[in-house]
N, C-alpha and C. Protein backbone atom coordinates (compact mmCIF):
# COMPACT_ATOMS: atom_id res chain seq x y z
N UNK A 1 -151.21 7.35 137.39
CA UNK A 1 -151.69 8.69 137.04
C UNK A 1 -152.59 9.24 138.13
N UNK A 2 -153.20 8.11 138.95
CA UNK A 2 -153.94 8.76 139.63
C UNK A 2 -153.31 9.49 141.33
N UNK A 3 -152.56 8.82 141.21
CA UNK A 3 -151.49 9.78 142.56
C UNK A 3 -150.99 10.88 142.40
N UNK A 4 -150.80 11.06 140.92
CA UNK A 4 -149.97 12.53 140.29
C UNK A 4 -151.15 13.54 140.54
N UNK A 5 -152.32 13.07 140.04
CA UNK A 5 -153.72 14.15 140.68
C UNK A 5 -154.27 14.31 141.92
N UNK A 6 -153.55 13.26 142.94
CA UNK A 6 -154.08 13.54 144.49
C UNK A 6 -153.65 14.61 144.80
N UNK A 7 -154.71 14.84 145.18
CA UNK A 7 -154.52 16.66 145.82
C UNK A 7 -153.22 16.48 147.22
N UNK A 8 -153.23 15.53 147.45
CA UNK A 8 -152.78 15.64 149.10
C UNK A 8 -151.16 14.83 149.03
N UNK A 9 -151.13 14.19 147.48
CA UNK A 9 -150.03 13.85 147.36
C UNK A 9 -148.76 15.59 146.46
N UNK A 10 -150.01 16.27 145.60
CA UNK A 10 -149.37 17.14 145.26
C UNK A 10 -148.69 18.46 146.46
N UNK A 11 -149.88 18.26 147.60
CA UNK A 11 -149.77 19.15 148.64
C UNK A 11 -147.84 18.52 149.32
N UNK A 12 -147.75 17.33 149.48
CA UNK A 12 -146.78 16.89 149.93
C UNK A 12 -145.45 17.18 149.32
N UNK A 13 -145.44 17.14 147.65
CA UNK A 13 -144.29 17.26 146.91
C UNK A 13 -144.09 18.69 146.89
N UNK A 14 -145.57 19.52 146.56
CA UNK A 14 -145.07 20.88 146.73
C UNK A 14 -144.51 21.35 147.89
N UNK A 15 -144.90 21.27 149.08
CA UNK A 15 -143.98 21.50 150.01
C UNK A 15 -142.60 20.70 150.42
N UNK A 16 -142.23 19.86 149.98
CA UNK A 16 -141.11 19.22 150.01
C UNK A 16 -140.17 20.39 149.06
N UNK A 17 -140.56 20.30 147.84
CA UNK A 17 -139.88 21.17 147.27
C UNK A 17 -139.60 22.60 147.74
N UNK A 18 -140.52 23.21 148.43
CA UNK A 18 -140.47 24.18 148.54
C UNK A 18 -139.62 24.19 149.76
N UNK A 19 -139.24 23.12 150.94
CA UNK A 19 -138.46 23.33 152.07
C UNK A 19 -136.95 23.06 151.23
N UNK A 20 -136.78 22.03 150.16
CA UNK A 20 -135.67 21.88 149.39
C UNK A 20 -134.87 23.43 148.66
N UNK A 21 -135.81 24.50 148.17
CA UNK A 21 -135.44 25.73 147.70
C UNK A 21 -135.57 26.80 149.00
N UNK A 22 -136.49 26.57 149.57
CA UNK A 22 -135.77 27.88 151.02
C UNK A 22 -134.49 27.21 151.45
N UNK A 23 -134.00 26.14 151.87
CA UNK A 23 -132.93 26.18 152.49
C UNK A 23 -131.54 26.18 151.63
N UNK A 24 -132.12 26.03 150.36
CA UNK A 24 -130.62 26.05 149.62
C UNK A 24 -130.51 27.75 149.44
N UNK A 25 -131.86 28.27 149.40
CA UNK A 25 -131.66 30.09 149.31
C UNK A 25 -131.11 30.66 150.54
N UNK A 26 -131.36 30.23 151.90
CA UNK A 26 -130.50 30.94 152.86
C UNK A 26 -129.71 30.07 153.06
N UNK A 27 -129.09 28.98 152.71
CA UNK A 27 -127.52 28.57 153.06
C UNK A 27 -126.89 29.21 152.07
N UNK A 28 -126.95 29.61 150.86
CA UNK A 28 -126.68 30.45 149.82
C UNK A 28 -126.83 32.19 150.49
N UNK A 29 -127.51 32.79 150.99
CA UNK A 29 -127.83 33.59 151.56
C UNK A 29 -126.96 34.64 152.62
N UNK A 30 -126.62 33.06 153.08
CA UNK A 30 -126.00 33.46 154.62
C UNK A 30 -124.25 33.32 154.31
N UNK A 31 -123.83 32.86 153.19
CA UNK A 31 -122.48 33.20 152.75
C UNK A 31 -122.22 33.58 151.58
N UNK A 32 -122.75 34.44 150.52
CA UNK A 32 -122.58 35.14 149.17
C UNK A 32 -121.28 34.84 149.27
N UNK A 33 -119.93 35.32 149.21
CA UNK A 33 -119.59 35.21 149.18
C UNK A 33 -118.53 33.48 149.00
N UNK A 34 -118.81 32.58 149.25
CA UNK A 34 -118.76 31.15 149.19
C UNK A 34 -119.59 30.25 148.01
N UNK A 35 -121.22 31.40 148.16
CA UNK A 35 -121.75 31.08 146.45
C UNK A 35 -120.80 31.46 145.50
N UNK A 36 -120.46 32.78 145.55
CA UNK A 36 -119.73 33.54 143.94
C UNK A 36 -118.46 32.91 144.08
N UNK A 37 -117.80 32.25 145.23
CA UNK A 37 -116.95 31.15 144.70
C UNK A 37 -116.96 30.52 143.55
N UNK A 38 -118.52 29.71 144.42
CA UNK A 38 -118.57 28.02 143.41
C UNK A 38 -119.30 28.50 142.44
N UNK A 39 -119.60 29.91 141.88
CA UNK A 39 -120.09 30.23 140.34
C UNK A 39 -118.87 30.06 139.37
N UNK A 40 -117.98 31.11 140.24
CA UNK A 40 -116.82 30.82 139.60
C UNK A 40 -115.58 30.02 139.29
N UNK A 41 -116.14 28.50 140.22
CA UNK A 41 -115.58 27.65 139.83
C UNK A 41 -116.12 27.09 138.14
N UNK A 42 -117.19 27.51 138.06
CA UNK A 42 -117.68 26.86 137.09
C UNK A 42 -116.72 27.40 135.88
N UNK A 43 -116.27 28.65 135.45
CA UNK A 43 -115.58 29.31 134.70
C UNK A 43 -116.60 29.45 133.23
N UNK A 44 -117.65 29.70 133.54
CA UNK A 44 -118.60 29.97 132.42
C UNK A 44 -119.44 31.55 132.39
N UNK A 45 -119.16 32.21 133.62
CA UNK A 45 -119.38 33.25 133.54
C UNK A 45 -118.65 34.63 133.90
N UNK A 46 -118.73 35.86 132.92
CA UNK A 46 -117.80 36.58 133.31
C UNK A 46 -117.59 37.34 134.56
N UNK A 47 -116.33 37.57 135.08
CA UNK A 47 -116.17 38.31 136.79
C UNK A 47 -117.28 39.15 136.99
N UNK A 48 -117.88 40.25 135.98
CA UNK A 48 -118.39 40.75 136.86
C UNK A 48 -119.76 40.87 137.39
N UNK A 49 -120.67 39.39 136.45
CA UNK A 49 -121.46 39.10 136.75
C UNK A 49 -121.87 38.23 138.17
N UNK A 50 -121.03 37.58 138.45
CA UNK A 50 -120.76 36.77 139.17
C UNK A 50 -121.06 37.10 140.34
N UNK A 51 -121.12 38.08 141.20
CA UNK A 51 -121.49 39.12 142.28
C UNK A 51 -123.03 39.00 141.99
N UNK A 52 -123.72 39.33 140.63
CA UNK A 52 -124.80 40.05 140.94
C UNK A 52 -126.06 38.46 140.43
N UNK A 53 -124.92 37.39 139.96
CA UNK A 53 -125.55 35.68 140.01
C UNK A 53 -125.79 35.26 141.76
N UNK A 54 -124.83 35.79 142.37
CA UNK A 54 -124.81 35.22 143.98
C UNK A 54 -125.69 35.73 144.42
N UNK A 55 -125.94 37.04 144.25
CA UNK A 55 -126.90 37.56 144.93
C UNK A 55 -128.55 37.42 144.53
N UNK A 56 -128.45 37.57 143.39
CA UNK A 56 -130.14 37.54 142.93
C UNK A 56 -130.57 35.69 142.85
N UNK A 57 -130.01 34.91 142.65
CA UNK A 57 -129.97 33.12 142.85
C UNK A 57 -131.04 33.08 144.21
N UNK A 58 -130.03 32.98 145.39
CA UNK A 58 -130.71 32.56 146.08
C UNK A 58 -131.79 33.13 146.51
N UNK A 59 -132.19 34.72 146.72
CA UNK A 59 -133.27 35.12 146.93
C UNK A 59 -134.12 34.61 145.91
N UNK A 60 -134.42 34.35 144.64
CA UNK A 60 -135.32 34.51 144.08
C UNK A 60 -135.44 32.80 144.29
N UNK A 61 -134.39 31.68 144.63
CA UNK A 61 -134.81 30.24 145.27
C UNK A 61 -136.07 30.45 146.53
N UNK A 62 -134.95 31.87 147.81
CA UNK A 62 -136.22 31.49 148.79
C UNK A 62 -137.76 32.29 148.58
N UNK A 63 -137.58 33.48 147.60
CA UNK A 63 -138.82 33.93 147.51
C UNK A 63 -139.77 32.35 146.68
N UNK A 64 -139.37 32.16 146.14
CA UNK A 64 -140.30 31.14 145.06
C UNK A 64 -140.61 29.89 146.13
N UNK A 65 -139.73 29.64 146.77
CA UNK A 65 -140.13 28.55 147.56
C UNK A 65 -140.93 29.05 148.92
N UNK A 66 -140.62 30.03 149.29
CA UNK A 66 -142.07 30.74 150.46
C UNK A 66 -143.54 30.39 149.92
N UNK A 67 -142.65 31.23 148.77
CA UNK A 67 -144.68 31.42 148.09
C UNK A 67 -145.21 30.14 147.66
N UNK A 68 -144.82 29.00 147.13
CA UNK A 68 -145.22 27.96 146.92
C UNK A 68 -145.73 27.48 147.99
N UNK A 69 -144.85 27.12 149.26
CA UNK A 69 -145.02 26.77 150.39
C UNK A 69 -146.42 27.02 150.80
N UNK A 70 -146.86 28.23 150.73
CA UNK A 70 -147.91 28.89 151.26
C UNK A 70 -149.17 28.98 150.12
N UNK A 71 -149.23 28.18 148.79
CA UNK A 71 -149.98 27.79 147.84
C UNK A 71 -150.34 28.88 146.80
N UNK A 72 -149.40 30.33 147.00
CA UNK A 72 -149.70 31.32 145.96
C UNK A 72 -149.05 31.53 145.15
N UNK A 73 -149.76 31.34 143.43
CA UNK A 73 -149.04 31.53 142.30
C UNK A 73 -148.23 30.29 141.87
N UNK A 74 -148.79 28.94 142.62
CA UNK A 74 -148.15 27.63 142.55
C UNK A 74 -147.73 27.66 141.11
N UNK A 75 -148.72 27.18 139.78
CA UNK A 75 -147.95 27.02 138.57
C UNK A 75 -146.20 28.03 137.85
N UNK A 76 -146.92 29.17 138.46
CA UNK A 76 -145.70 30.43 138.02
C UNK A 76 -144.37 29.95 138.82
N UNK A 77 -144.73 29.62 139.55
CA UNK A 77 -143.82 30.02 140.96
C UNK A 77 -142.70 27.80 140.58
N UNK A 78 -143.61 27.15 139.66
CA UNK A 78 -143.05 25.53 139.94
C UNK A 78 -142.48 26.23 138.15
N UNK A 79 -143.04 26.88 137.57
CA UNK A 79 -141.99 27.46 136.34
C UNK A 79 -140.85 27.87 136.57
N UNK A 80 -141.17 28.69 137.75
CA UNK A 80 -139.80 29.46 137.87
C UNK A 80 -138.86 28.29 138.50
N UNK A 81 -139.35 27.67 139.19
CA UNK A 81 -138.33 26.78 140.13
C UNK A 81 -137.55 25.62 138.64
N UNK A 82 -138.84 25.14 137.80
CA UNK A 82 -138.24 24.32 136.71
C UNK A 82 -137.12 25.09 135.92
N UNK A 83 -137.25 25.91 135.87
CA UNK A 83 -136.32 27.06 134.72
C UNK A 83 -135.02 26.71 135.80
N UNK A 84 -134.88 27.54 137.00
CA UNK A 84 -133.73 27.18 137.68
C UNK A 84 -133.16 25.61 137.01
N UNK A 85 -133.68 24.52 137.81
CA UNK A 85 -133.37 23.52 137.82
C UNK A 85 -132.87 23.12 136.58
N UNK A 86 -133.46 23.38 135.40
CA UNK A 86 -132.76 23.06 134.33
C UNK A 86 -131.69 23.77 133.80
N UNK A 87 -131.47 25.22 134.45
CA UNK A 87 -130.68 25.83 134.13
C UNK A 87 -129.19 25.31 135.39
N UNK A 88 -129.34 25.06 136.50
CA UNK A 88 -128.30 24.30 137.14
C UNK A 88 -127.67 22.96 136.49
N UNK A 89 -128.92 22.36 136.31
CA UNK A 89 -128.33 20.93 135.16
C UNK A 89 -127.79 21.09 134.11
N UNK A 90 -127.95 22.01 133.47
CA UNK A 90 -127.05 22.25 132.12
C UNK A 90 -125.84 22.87 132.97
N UNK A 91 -125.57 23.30 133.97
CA UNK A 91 -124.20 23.74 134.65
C UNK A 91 -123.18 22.34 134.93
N UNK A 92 -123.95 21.89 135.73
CA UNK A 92 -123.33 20.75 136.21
C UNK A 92 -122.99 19.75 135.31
N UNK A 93 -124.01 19.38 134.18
CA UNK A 93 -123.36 18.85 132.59
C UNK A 93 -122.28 19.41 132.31
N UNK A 94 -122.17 20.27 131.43
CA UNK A 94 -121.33 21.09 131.34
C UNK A 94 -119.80 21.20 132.08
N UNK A 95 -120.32 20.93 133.29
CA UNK A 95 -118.69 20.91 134.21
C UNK A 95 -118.57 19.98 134.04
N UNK A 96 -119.29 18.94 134.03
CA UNK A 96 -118.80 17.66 134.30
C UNK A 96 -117.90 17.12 133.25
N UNK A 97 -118.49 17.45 131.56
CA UNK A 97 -118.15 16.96 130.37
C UNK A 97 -117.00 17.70 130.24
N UNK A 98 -116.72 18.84 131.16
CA UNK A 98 -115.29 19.60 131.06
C UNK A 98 -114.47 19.05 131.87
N UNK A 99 -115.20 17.88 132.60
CA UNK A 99 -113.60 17.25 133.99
C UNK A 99 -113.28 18.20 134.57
N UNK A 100 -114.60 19.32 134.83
CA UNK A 100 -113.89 19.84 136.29
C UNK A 100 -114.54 19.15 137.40
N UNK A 101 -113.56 19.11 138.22
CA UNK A 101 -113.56 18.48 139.93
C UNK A 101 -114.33 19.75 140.87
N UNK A 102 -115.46 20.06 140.67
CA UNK A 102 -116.06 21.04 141.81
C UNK A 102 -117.72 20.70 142.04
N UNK A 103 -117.46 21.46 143.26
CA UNK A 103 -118.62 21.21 144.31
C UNK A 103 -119.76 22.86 143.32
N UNK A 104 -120.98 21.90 143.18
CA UNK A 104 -121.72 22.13 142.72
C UNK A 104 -122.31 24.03 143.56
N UNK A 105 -122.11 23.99 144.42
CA UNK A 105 -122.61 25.21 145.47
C UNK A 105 -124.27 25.22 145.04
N UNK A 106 -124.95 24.01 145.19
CA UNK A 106 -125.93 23.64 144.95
C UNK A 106 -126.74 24.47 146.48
N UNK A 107 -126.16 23.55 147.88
CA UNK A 107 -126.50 24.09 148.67
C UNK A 107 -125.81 24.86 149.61
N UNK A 108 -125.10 25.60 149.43
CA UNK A 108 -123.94 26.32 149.45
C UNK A 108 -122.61 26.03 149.98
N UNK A 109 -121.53 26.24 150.71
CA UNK A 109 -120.46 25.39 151.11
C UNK A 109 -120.57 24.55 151.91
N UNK A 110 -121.45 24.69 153.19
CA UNK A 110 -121.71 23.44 154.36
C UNK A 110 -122.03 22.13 154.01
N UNK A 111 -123.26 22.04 152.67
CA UNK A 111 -123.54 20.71 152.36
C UNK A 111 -123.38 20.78 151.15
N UNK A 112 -121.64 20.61 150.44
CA UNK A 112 -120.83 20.36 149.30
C UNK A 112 -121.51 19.34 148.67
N UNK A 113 -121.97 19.71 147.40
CA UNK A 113 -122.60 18.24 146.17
C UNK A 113 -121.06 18.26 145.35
N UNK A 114 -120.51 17.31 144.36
CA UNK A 114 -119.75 17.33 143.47
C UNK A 114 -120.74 16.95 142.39
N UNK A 115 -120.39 17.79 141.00
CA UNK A 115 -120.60 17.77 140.07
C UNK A 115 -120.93 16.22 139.63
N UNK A 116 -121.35 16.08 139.18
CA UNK A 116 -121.68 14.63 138.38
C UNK A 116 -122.91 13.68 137.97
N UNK A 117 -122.81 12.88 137.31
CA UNK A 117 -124.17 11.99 137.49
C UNK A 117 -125.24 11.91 138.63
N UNK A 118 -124.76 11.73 139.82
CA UNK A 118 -125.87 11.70 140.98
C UNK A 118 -126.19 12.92 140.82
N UNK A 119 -125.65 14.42 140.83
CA UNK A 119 -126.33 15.47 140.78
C UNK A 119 -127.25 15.78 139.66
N UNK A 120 -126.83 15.59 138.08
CA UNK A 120 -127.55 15.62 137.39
C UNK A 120 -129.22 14.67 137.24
N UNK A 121 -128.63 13.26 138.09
CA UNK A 121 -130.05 12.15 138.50
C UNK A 121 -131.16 12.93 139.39
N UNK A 122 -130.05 13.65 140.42
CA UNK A 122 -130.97 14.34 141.65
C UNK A 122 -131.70 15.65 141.03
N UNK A 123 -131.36 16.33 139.99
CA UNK A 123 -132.04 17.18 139.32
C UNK A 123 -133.15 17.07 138.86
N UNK A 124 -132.58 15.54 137.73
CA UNK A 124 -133.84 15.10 136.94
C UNK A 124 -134.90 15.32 137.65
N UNK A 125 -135.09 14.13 138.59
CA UNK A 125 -135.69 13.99 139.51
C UNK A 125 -136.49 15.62 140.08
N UNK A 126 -135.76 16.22 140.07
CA UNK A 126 -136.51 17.56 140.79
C UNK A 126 -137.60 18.56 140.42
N UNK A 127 -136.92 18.15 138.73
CA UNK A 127 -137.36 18.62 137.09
C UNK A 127 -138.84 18.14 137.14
N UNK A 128 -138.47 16.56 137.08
CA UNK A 128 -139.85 15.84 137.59
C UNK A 128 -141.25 16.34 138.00
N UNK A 129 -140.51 16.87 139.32
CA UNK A 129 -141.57 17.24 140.47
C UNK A 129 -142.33 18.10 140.22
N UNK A 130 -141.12 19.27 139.78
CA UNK A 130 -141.58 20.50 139.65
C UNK A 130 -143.14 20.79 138.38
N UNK A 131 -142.54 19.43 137.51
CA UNK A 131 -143.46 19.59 136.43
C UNK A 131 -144.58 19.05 136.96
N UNK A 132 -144.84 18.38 138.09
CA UNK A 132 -145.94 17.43 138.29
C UNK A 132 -146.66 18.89 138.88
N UNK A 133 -146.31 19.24 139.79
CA UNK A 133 -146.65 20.51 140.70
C UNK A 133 -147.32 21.73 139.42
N UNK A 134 -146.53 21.91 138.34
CA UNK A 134 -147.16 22.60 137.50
C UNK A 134 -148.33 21.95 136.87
N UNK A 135 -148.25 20.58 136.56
CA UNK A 135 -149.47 20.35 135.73
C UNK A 135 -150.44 20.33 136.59
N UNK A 136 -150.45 19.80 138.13
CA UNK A 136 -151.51 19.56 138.73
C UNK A 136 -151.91 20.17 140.27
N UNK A 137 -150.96 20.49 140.35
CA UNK A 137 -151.18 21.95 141.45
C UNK A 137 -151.97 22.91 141.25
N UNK A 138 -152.77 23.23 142.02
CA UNK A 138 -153.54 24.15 142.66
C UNK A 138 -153.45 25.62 143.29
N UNK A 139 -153.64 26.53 143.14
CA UNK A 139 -152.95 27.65 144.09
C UNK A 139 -154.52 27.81 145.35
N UNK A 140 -153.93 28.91 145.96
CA UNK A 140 -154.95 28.96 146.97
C UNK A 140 -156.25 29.48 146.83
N UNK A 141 -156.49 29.89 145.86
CA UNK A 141 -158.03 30.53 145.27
C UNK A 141 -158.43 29.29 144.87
N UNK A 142 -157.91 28.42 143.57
CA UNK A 142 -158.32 27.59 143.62
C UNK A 142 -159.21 26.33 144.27
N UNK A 143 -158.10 26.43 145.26
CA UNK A 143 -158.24 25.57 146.68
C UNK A 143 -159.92 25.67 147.05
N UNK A 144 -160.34 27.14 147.12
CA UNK A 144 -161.11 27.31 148.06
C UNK A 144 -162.76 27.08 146.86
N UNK A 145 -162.87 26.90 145.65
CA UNK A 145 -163.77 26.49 144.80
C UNK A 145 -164.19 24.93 145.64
């Protein structure tokens, strides 16, 4: 318990995380088109949302992960990132328990995840973090008490 409250261990995970969500927001970013693919591989949402999932996803990955990065609005900002994350894991469940064969567009087409157990483990795991970062993270006003 007492590592989960080091300031300098939380400083580490929060920015880990936060280099983990900028780069999945501009590899997502830099081919929309290749995201609203792999949304619609999933076959859970309708066509014409699917355009406006590609687009608002990853910005709001790299806005949340800037601002974390940089220690403002940490708790809001490790909510928003947990909400994602659990909302991808119920995707990737979901495909999986449907036997579809697709690449997660986790981090967009260059570094292909497939659906499955390791992705849902690598989530957990992320779920984890994010919650540690909320319970015991700091933002930058804070900081300076």
């Amino acid at each position: 318990m007492k590592l989960l409250s080091n300031k300098y261990f939380i400083i580490f995970i929060r920015i880990l995380i936060s280099f983990i969500f900028i780069f999945s927001g501009i590899e997502k970013i830099t081919a929309p088109n290749k995201f609203a693919e792999a949304i619609t591989n999933y076959k859970l949402f309708p066509l014409f949302s699917v355009n406006i999932i590609a687009i608002i996803i990853p910005w709001l990955e790299l806005f949340a992960g800037v601002i974390l990065l940089f220690g403002f609005w940490v708790k809001e900002n490790a909510i928003i990132l947990n909400v994602l994350l659990i909302a991808f894991t119920l995707l990737v469940a979901v495909s999986m328990f449907r036997g579809l064969d697709i690449n997660c567009g986790c981090f967009g087409t260059k570094y292909a995840q497939k659906v499955g157990l390791l992705k849902i483990g690598e989530n957990i795991l992320l779920i984890a973090i994010t919650y540690v970062i909320y319970k015991f993270g700091k933002t930058q006003d804070d900081n300076a008490d």
